[in-house]
Protein backbone atom coordinates (compact mmCIF):
# COMPACT_ATOMS: atom_id res chain seq x y z
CA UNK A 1 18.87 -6.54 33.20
CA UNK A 2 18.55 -9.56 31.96
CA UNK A 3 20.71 -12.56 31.07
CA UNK A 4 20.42 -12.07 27.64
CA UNK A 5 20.94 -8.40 27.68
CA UNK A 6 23.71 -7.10 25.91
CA UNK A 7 26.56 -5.55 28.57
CA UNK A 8 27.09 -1.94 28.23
CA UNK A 9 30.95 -2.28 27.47
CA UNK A 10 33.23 0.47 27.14
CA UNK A 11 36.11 0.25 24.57
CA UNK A 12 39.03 2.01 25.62
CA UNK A 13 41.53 2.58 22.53
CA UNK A 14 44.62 4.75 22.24
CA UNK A 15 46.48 5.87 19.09
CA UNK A 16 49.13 7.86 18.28
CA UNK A 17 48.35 9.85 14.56
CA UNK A 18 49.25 13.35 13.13
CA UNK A 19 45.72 14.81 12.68
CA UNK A 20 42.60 14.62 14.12
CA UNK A 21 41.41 12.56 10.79
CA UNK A 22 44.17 10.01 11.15
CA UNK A 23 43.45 9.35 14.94
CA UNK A 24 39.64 8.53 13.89
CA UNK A 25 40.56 6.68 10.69
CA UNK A 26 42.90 5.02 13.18
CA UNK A 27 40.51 4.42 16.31
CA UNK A 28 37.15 3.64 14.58
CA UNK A 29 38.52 0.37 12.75
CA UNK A 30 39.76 -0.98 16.75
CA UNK A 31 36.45 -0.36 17.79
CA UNK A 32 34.17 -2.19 15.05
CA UNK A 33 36.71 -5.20 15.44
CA UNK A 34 35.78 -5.41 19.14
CA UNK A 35 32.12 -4.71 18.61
CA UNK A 36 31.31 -5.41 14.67
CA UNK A 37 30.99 -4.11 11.85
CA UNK A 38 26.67 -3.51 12.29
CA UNK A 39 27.21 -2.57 15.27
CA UNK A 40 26.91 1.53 15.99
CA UNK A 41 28.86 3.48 18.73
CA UNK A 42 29.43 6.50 20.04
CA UNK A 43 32.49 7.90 21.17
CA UNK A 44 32.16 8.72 24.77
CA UNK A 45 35.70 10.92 25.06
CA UNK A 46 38.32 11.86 23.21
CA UNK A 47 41.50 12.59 25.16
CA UNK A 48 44.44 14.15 23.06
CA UNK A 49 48.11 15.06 24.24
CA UNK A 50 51.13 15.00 22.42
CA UNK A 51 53.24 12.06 21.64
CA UNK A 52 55.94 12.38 24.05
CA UNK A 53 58.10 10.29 21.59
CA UNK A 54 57.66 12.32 18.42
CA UNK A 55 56.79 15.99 18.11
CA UNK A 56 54.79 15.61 15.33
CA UNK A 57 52.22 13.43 16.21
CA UNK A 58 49.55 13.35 19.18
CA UNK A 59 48.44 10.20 20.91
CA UNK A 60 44.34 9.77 21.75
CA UNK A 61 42.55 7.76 23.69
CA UNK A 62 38.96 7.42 22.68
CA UNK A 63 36.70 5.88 24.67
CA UNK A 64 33.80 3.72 22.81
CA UNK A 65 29.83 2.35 23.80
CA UNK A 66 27.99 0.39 21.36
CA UNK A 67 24.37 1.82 21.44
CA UNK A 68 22.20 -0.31 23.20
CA UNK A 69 18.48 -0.23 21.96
């Protein structure tokens, strides 16, 4: 690697939604602030549980890499 290579970060976001829509209309927008809007990514996991706090909604965290190439 070299200096000018671009790190390999991970984006770690969690979000608490009622559908699996909401969570990703939710968790995309976190991760093209942190890495841009050009910039592409793939979601690397997707962990879902319920909320604890409210029965109707589930909280994710989705894990984020911006493609390197």
């Amino acid at each position: 690697m070299h200096r000018t290579d671009p790190f390999p970060f991970e984006l770690s976001v969690t979000v608490s939604e009622r559908t699996p829509a909401a969570i990703e209309a939710a968790a995309y927008p976190l991760a093209e602030r942190f890495f841009g809007t050009g910039a592409e990514v793939h979601v690397i996991s997707a962990k879902v549980q319920p909320d604890p706090e409210d029965d109707d909604r589930f909280t994710a965290t989705v894990v984020f890499r911006r493609t390197i190439t």
